[in-house]
Protein backbone atom coordinates (compact mmCIF):
# COMPACT_ATOMS: atom_id res chain seq x y z
CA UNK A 1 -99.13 -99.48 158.74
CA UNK A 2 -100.33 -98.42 155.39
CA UNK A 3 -97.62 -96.39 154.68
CA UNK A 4 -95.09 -99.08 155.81
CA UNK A 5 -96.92 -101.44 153.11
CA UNK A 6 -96.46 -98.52 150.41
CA UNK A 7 -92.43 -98.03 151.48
CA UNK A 8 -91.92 -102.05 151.54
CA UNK A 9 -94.11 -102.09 148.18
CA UNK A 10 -91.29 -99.46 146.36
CA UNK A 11 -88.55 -100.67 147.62
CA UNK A 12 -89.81 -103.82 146.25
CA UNK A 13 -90.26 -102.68 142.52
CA UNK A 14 -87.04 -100.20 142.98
CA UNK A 15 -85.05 -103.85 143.53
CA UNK A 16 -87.40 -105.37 140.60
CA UNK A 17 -86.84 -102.28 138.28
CA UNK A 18 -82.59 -102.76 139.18
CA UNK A 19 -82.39 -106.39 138.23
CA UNK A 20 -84.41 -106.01 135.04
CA UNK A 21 -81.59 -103.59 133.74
CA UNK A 22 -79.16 -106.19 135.33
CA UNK A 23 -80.56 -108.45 132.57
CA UNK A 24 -80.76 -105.91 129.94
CA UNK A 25 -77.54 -104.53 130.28
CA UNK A 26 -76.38 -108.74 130.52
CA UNK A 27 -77.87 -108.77 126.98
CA UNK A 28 -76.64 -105.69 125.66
CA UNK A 29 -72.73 -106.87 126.42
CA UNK A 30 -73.22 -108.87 123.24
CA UNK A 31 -73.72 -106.35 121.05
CA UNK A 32 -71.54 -103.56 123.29
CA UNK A 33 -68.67 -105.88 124.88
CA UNK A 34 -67.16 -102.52 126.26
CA UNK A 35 -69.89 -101.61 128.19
CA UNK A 36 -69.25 -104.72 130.58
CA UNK A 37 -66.49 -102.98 132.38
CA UNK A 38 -68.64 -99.60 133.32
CA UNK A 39 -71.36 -101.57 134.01
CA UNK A 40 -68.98 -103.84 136.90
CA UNK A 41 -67.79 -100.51 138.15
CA UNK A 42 -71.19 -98.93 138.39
CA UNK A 43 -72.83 -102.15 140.35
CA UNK A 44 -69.98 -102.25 142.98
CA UNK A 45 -70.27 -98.18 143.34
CA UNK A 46 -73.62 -97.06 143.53
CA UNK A 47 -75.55 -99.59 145.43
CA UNK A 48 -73.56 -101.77 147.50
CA UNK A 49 -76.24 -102.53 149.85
CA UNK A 50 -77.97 -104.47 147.53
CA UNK A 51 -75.96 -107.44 148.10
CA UNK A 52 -76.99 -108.25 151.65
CA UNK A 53 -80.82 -108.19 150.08
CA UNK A 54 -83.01 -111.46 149.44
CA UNK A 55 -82.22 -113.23 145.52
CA UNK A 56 -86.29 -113.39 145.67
CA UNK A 57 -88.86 -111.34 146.95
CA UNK A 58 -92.48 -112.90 147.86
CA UNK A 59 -94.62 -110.15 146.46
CA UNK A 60 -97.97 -111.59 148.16
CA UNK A 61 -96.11 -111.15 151.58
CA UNK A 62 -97.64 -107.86 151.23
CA UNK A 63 -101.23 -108.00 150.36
């Protein structure tokens, strides 16, 4: 059970880590417009099955 806690905990801050360079990346478009269409093309290749995942995660779920 431990272990499951320390997988769920990862994945956790592996989806946490992903949308916090979502939001820099957002941010950088300003200053690099022609970054926006890599960045589309990397987000629809590398991780599709982050879509079907929760828009928030309840981090005390796992105390």
């Amino acid at each position: 059970m431990a272990n499951n806690n320390v997988v769920h905990g990862l994945n956790d801050n592996t989806i946490a880590i992903g949308e916090m360079f979502k939001t820099i990346l957002e941010r950088l478009e300003m200053y690099f417009p022609d970054l926006n269409d890599e960045v589309e093309r990397i987000q629809k290749n590398a991780r599709p099955q982050e879509k079907n995942l929760p828009k928030s995660i309840d981090f005390d779920e796992f105390e």
